[in-house]
PDB file of N, CA and C in Angstrom:
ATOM      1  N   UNK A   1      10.238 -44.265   3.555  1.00  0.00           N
ATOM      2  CA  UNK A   1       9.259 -43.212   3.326  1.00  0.00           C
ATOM      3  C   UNK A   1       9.566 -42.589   1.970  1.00  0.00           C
ATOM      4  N   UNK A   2       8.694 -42.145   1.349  1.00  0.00           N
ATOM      5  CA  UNK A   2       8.842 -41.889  -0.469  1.00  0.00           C
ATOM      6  C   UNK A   2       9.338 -40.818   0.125  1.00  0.00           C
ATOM      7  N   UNK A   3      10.177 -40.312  -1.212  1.00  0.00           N
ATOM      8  CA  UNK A   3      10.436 -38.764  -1.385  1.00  0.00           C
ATOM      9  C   UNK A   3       9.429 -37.850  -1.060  1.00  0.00           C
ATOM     10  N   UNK A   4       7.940 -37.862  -1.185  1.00  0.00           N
ATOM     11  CA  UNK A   4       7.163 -36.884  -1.783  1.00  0.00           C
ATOM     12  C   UNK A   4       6.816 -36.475  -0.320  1.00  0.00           C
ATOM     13  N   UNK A   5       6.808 -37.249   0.408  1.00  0.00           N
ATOM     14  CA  UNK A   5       6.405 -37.454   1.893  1.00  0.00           C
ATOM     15  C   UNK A   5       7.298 -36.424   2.310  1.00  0.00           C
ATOM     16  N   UNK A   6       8.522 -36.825   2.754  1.00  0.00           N
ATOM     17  CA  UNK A   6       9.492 -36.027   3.021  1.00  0.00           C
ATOM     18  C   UNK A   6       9.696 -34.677   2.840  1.00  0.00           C
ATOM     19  N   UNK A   7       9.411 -34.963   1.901  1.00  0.00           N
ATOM     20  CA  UNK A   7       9.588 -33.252   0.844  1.00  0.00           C
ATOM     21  C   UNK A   7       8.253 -32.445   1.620  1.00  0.00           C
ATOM     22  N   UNK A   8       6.545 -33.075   1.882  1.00  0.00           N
ATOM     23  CA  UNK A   8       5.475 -32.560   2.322  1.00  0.00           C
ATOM     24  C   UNK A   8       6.093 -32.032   4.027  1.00  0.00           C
ATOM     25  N   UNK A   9       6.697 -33.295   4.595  1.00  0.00           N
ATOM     26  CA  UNK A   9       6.826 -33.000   5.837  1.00  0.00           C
ATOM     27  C   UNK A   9       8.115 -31.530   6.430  1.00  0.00           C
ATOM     28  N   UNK A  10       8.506 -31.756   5.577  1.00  0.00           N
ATOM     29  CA  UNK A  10       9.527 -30.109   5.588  1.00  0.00           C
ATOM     30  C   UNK A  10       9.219 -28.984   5.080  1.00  0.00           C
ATOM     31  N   UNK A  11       7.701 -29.088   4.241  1.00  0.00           N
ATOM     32  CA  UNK A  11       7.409 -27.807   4.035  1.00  0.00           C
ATOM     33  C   UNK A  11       6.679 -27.433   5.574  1.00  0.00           C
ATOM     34  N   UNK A  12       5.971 -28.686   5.583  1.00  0.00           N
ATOM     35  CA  UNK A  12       4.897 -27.847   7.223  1.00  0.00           C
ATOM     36  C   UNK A  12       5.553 -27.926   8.237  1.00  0.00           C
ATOM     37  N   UNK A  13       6.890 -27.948   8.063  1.00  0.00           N
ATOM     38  CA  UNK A  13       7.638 -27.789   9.249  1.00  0.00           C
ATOM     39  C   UNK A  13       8.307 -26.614   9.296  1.00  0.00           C
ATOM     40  N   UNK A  14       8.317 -26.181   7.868  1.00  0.00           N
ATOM     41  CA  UNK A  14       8.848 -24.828   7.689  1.00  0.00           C
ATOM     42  C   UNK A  14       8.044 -23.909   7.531  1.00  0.00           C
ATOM     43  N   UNK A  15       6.646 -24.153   7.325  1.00  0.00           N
ATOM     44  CA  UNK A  15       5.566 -23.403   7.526  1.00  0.00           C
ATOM     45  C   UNK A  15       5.349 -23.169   8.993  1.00  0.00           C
ATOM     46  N   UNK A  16       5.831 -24.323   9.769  1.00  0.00           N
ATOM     47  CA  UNK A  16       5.303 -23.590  11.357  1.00  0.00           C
ATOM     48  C   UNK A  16       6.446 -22.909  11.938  1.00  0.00           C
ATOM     49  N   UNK A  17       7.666 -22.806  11.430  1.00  0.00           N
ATOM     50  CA  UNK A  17       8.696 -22.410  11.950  1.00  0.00           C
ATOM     51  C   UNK A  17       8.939 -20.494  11.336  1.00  0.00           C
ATOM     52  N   UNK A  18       8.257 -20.531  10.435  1.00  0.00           N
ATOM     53  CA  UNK A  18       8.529 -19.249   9.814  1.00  0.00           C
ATOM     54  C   UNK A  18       7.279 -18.455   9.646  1.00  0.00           C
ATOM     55  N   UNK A  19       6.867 -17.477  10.226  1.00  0.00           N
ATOM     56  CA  UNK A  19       6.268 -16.612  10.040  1.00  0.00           C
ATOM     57  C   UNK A  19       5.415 -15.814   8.844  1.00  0.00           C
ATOM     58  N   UNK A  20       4.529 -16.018   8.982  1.00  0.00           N
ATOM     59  CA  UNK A  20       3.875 -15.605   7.445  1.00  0.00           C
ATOM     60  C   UNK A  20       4.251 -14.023   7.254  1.00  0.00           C
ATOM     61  N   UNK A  21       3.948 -13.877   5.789  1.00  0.00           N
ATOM     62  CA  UNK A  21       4.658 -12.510   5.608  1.00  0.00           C
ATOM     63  C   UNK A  21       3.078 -11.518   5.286  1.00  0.00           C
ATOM     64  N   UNK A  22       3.270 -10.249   6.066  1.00  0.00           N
ATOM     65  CA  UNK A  22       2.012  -9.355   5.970  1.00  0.00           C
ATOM     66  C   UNK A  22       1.788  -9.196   5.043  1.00  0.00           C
ATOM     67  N   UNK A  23       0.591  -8.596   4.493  1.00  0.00           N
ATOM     68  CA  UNK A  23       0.383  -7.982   3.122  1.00  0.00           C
ATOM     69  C   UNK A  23       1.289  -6.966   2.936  1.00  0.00           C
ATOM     70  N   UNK A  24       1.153  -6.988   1.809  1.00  0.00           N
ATOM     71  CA  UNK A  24       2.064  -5.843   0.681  1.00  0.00           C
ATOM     72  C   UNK A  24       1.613  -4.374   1.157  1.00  0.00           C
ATOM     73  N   UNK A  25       2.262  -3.053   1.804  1.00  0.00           N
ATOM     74  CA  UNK A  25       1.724  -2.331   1.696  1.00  0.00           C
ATOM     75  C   UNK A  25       2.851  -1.281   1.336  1.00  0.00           C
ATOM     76  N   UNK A  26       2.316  -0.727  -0.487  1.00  0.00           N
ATOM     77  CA  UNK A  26       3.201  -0.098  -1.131  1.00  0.00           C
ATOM     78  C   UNK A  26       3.129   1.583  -0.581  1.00  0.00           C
ATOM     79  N   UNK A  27       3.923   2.753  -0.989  1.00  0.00           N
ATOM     80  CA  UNK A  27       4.406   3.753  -0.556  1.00  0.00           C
ATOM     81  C   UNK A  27       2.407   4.401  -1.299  1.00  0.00           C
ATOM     82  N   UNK A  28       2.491   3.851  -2.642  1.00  0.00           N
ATOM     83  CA  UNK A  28       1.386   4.241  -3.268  1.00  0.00           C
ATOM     84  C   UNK A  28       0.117   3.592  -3.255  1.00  0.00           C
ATOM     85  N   UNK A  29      -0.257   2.799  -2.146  1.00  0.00           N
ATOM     86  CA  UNK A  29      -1.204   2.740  -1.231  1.00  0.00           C
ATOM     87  C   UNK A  29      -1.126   3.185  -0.084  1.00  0.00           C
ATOM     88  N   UNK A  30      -0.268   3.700   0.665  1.00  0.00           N
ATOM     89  CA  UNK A  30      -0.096   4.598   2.011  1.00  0.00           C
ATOM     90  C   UNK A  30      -0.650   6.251   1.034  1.00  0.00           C
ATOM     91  N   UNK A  31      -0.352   6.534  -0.191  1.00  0.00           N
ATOM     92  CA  UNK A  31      -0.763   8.028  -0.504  1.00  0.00           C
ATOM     93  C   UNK A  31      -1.555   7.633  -0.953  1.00  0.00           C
ATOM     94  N   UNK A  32      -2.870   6.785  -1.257  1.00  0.00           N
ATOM     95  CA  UNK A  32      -4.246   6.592  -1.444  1.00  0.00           C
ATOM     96  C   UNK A  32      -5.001   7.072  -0.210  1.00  0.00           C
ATOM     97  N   UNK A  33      -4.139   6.374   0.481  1.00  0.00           N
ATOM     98  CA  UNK A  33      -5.207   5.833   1.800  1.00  0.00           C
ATOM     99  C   UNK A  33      -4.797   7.391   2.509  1.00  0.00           C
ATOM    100  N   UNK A  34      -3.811   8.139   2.369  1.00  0.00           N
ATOM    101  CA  UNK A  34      -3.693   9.496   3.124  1.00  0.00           C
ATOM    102  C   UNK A  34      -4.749  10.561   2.688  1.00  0.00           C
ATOM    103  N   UNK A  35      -4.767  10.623   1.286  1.00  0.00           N
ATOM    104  CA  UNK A  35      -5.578  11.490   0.723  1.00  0.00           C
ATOM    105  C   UNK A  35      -7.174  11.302   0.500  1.00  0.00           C
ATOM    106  N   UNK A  36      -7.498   9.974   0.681  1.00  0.00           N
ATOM    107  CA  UNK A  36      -8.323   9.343   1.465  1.00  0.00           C
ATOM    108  C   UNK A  36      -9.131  10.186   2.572  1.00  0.00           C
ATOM    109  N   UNK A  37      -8.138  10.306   3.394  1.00  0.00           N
ATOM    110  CA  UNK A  37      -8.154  10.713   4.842  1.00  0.00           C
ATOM    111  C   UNK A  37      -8.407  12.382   5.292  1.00  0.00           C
ATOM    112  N   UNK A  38      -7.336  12.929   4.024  1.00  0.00           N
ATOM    113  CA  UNK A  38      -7.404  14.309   3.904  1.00  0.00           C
ATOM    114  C   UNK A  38      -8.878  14.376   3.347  1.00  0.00           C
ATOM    115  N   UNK A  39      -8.755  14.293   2.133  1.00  0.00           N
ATOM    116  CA  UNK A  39     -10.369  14.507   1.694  1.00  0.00           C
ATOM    117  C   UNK A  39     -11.750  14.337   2.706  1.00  0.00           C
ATOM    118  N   UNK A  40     -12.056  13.347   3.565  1.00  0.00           N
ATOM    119  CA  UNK A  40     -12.943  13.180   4.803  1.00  0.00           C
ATOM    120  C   UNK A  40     -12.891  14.354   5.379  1.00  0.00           C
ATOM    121  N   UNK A  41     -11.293  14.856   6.203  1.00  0.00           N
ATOM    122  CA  UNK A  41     -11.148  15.593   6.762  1.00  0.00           C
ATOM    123  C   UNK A  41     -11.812  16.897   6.476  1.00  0.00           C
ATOM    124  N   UNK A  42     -11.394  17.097   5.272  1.00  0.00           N
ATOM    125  CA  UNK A  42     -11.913  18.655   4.718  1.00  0.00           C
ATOM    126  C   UNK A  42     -13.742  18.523   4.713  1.00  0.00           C
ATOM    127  N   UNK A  43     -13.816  17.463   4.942  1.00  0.00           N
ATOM    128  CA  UNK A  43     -16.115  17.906   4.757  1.00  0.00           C
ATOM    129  C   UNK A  43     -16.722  18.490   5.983  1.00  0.00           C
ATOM    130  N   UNK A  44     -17.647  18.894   5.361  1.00  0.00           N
ATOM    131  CA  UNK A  44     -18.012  19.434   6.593  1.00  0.00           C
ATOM    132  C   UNK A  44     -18.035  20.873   6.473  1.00  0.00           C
ATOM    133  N   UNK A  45     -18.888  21.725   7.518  1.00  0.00           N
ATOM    134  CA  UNK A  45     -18.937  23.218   7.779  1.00  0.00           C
ATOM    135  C   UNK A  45     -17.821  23.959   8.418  1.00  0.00           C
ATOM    136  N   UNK A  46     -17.430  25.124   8.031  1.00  0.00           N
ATOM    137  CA  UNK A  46     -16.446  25.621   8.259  1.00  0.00           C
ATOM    138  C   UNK A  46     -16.852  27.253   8.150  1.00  0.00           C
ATOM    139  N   UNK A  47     -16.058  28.169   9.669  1.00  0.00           N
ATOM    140  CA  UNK A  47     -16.636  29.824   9.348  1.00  0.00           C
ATOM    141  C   UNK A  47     -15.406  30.172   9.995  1.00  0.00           C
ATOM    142  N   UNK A  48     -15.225  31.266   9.310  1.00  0.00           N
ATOM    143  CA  UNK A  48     -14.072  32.183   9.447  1.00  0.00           C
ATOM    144  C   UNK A  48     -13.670  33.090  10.847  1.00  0.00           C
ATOM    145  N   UNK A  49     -12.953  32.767  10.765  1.00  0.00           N
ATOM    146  CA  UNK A  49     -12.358  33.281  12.234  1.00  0.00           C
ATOM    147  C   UNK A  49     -12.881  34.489  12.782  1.00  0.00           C
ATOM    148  N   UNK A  50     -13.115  35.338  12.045  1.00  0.00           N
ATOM    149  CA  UNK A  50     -13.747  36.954  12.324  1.00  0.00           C
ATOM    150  C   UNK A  50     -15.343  36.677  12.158  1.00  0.00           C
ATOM    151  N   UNK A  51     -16.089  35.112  11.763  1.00  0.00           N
ATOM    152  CA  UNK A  51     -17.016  34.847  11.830  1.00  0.00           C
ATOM    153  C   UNK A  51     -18.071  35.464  10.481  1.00  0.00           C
ATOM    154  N   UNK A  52     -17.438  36.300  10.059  1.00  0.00           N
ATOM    155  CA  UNK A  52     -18.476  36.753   8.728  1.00  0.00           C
ATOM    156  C   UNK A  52     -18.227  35.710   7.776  1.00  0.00           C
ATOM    157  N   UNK A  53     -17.943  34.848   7.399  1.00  0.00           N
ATOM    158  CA  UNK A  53     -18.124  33.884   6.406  1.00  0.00           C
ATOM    159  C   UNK A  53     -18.115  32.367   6.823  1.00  0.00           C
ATOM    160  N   UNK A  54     -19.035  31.674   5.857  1.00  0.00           N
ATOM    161  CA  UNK A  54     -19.290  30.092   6.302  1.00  0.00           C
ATOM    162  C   UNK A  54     -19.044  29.573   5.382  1.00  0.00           C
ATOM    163  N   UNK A  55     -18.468  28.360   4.577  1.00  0.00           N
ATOM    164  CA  UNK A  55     -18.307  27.481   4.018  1.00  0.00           C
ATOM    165  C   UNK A  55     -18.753  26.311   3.878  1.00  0.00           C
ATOM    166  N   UNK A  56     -19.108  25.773   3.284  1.00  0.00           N
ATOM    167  CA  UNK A  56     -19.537  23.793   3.632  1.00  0.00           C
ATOM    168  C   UNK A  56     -19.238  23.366   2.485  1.00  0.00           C
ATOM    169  N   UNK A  57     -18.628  22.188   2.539  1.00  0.00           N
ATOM    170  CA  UNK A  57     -17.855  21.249   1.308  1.00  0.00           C
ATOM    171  C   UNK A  57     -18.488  19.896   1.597  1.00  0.00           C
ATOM    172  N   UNK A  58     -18.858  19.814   0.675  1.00  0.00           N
ATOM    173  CA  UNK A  58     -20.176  18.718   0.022  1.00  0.00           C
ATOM    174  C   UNK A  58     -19.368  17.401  -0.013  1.00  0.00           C
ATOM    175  N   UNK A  59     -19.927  16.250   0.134  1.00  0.00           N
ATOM    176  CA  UNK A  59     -19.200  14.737   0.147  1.00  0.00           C
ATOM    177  C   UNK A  59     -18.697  14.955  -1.868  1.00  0.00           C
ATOM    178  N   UNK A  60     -19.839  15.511  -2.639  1.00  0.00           N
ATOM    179  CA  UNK A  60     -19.790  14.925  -3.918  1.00  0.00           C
ATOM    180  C   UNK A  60     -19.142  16.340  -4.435  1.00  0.00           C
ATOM    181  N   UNK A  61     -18.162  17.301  -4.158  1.00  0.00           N
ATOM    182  CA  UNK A  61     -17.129  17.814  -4.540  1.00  0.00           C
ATOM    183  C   UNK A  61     -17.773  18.939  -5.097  1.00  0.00           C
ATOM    184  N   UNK A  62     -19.088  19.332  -4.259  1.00  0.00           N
ATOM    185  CA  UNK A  62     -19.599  21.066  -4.816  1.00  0.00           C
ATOM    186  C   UNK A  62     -19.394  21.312  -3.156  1.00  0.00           C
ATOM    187  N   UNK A  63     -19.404  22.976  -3.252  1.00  0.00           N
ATOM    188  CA  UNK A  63     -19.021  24.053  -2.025  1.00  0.00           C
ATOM    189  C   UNK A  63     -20.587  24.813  -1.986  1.00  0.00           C
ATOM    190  N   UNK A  64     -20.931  25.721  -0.948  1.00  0.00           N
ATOM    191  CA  UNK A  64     -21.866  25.965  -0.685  1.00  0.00           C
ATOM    192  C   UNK A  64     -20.844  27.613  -0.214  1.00  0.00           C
ATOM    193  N   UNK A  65     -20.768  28.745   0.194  1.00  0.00           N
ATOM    194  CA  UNK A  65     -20.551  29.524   0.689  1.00  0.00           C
ATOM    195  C   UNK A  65     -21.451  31.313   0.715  1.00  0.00           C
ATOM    196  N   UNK A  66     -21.282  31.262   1.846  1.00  0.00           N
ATOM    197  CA  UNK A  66     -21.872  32.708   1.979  1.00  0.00           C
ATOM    198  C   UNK A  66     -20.994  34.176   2.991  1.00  0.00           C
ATOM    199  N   UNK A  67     -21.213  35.101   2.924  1.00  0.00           N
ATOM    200  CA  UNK A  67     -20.559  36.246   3.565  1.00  0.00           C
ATOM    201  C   UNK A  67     -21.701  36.891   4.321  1.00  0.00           C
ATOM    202  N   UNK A  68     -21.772  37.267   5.762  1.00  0.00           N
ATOM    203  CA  UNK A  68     -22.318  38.105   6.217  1.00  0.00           C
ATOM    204  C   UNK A  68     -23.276  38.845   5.723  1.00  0.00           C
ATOM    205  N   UNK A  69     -22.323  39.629   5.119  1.00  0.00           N
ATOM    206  CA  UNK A  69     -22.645  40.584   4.218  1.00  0.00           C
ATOM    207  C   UNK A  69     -23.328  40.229   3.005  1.00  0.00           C
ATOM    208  N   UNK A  70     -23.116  39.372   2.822  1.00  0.00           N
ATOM    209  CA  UNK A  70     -24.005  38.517   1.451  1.00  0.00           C
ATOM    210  C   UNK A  70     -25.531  38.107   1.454  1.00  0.00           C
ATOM    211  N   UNK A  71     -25.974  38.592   0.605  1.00  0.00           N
ATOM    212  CA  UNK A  71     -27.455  37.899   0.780  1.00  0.00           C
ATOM    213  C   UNK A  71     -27.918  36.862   0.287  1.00  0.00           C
ATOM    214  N   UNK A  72     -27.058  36.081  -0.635  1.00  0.00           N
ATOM    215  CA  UNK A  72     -27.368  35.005  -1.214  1.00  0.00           C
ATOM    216  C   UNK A  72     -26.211  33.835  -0.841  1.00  0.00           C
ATOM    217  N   UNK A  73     -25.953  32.306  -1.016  1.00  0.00           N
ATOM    218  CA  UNK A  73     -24.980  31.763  -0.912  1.00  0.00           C
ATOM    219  C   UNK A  73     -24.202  31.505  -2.017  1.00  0.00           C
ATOM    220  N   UNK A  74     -23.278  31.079  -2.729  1.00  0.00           N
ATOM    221  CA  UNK A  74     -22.569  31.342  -3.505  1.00  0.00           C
ATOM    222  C   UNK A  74     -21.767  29.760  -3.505  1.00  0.00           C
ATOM    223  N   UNK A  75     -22.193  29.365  -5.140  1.00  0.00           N
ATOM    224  CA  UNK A  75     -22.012  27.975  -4.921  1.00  0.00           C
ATOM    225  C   UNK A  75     -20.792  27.407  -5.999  1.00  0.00           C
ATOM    226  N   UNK A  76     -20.224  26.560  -5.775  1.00  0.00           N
ATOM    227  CA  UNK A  76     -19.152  26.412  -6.537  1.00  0.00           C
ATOM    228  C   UNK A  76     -18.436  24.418  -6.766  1.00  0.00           C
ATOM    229  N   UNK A  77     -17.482  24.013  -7.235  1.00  0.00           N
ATOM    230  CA  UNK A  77     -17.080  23.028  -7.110  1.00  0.00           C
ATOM    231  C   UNK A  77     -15.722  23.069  -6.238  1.00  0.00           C
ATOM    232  N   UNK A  78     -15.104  22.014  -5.771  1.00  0.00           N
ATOM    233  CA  UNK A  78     -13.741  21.925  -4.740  1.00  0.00           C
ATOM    234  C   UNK A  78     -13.084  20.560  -5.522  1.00  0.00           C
ATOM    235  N   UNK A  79     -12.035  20.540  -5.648  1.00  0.00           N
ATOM    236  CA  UNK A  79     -11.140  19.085  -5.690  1.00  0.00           C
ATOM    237  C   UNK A  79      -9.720  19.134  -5.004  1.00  0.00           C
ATOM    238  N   UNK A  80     -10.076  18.074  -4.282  1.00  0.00           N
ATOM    239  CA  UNK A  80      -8.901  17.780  -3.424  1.00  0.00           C
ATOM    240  C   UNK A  80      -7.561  17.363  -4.221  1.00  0.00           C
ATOM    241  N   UNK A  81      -6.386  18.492  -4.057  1.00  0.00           N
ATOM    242  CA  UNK A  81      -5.695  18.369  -5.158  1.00  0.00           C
ATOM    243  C   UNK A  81      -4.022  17.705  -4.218  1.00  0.00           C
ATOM    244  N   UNK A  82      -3.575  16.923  -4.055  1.00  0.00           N
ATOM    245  CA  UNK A  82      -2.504  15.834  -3.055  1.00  0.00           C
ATOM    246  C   UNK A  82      -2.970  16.684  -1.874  1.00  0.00           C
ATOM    247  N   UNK A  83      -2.776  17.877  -1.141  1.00  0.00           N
ATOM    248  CA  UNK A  83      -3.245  18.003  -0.125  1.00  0.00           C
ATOM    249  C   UNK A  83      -2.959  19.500   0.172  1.00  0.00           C
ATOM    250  N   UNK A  84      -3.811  19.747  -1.320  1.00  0.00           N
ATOM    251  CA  UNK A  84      -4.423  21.105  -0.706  1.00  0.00           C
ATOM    252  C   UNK A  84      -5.932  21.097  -1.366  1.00  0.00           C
ATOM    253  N   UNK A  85      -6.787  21.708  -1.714  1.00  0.00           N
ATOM    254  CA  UNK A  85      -7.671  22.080  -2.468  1.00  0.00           C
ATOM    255  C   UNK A  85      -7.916  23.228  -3.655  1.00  0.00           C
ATOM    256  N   UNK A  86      -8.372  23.000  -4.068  1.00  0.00           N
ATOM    257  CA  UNK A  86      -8.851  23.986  -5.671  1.00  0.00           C
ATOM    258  C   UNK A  86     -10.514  24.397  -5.656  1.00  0.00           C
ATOM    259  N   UNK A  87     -10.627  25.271  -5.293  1.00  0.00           N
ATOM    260  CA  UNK A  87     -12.056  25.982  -5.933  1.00  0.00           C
ATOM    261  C   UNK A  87     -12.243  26.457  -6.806  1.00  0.00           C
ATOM    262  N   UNK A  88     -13.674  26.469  -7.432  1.00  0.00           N
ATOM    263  CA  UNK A  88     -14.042  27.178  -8.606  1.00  0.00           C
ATOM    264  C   UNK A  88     -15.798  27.400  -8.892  1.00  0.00           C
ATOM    265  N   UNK A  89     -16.092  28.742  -8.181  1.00  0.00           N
ATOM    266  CA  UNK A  89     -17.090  29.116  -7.959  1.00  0.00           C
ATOM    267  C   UNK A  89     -17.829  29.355  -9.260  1.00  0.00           C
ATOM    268  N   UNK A  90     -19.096  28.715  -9.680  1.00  0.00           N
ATOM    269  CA  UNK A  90     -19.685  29.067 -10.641  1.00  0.00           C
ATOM    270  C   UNK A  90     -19.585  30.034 -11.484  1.00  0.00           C
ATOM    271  N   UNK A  91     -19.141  31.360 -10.885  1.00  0.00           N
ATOM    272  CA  UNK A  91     -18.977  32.827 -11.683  1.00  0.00           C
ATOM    273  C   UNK A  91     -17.989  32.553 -12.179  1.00  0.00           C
ATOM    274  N   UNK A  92     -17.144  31.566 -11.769  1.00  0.00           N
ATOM    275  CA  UNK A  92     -15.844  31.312 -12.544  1.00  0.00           C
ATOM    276  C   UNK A  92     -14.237  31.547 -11.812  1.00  0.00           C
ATOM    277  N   UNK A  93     -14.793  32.229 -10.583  1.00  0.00           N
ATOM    278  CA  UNK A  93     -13.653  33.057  -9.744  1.00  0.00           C
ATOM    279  C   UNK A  93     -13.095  32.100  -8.947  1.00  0.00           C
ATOM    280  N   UNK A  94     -11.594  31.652  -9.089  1.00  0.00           N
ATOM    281  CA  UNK A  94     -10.889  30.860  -8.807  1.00  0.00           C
ATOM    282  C   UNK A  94      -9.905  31.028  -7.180  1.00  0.00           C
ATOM    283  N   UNK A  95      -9.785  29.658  -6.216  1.00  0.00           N
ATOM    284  CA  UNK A  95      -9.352  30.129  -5.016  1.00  0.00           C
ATOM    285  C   UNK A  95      -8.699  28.674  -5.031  1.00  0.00           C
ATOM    286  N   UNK A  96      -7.441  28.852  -4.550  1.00  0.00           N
ATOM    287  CA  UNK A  96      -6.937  27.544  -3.574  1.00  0.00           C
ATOM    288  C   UNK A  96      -7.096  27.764  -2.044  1.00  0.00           C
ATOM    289  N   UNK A  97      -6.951  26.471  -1.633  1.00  0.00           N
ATOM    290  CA  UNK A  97      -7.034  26.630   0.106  1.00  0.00           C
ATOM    291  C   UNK A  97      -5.705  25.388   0.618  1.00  0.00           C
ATOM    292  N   UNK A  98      -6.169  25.142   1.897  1.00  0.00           N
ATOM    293  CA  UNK A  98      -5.379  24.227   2.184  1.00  0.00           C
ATOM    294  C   UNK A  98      -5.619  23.901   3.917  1.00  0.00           C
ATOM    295  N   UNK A  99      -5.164  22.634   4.243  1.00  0.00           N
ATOM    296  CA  UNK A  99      -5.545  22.163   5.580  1.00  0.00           C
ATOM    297  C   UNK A  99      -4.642  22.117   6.922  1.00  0.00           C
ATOM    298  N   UNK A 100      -4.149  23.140   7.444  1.00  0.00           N
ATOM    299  CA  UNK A 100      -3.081  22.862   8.463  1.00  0.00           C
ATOM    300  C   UNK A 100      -3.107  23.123   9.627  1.00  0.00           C
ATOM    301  N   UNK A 101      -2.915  22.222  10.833  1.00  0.00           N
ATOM    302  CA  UNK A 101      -3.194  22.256  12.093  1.00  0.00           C
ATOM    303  C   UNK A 101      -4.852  22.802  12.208  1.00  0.00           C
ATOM    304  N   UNK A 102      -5.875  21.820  11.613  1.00  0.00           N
ATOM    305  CA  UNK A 102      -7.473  22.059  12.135  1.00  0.00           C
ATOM    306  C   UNK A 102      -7.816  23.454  11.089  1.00  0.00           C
ATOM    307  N   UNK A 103      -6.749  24.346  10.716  1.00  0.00           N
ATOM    308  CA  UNK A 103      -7.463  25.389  10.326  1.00  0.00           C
ATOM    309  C   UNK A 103      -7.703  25.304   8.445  1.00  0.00           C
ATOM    310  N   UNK A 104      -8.451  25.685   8.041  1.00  0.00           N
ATOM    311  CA  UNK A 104      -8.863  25.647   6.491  1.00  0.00           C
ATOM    312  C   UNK A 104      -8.509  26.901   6.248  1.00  0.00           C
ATOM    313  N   UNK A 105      -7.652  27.277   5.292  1.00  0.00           N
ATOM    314  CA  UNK A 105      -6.929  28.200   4.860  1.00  0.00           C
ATOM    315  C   UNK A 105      -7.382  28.432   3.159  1.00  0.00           C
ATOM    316  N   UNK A 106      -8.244  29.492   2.707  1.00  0.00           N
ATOM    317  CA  UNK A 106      -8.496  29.761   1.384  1.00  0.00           C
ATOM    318  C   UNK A 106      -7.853  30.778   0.977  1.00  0.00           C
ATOM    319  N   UNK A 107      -7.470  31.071   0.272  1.00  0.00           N
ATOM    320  CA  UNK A 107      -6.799  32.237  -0.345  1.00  0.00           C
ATOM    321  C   UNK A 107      -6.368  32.666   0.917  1.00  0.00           C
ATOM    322  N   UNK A 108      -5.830  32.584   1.846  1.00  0.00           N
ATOM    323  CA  UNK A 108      -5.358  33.311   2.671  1.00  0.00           C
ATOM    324  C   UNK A 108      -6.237  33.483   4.174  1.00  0.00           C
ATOM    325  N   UNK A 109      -7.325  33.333   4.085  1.00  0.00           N
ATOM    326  CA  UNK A 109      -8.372  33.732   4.490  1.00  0.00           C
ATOM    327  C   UNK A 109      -8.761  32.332   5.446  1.00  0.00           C
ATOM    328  N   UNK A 110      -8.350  32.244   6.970  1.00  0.00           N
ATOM    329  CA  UNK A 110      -8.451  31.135   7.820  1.00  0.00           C
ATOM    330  C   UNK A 110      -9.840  30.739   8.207  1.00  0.00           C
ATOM    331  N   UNK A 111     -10.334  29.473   8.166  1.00  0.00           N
ATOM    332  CA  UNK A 111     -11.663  28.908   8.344  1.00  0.00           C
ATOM    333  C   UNK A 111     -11.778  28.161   9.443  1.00  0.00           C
ATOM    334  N   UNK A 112     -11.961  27.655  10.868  1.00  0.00           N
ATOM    335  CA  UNK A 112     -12.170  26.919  12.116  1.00  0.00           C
ATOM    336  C   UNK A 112     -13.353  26.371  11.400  1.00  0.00           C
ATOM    337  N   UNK A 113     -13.935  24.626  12.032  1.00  0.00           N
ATOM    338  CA  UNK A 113     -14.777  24.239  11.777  1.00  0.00           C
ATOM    339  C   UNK A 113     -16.073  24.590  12.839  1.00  0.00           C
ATOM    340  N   UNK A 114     -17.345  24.987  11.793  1.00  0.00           N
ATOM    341  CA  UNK A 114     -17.994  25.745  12.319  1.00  0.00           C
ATOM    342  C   UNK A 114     -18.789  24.955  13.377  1.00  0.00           C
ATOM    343  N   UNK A 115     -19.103  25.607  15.251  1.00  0.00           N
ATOM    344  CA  UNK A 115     -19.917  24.805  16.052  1.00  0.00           C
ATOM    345  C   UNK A 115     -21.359  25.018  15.429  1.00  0.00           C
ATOM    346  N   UNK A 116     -21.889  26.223  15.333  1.00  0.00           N
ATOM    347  CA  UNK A 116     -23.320  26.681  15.205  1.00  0.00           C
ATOM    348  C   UNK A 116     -23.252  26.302  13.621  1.00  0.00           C
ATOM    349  N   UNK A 117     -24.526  26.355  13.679  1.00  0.00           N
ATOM    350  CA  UNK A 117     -25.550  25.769  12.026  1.00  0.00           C
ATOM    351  C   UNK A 117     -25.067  26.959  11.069  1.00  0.00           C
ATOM    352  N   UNK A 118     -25.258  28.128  11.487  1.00  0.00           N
ATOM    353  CA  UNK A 118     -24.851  29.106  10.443  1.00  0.00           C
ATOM    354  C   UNK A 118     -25.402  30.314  11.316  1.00  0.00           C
ATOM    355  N   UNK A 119     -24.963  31.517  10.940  1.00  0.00           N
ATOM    356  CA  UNK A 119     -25.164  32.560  11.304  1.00  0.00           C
ATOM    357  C   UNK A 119     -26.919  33.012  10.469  1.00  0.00           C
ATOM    358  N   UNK A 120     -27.640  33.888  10.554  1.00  0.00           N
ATOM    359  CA  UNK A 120     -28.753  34.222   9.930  1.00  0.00           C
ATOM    360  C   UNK A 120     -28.716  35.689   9.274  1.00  0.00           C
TER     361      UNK A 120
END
């Protein structure tokens, strides 16, 4: 039997004997795919625990917000920054937030995701 033979028949013998190896999955595709995840997480409507304020964070990275007390809504941009967020409301007035255990946390100021459409 030629060499070449030989040589073929011990690779597919060592191909069935050994286990293929999974894809590659680096530390910096696990923090893609997290922040990924965070970002999803944060969309969506959100109102404040004492209920006078509502929030909604847009798929394409603008905010929507209003106060009770407010008569107009008050609109701004958000970027998901490793895993907290950054606002920056058109007037210019600047807020971080952040996401822990379900609750949305802005400046201090705790957000539950909202059941009802909005208050009137």
């Amino acid at each position: 039997m030629p060499l070449v033979n030989v040589l073929h028949r011990l690779g597919s013998l060592a191909a069935a004997l050994i286990p293929p190896t999974p894809g590659v999955y680096s530390p910096d595709t696990a923090r893609v795919d997290e922040a990924d995840a965070f970002e999803r997480a944060v969309l969506g409507r959100w109102m404040s625990e004492n209920g006078e304020s509502v929030i909604e964070l847009r798929p394409d990275g603008r905010y929507n917000r209003m106060s009770q007390a407010g008569s107009a809504w008050r609109h701004g941009r958000y970027e998901v920054e490793a895993f907290g967020l950054a606002f920056e409301e058109d007037s210019g007035h600047v807020a971080l937030g952040a996401l822990r255990g379900g609750v949305l946390s802005i400046d201090g100021m705790p957000f539950r995701r909202a059941r009802s459409a909005c208050f009137q």
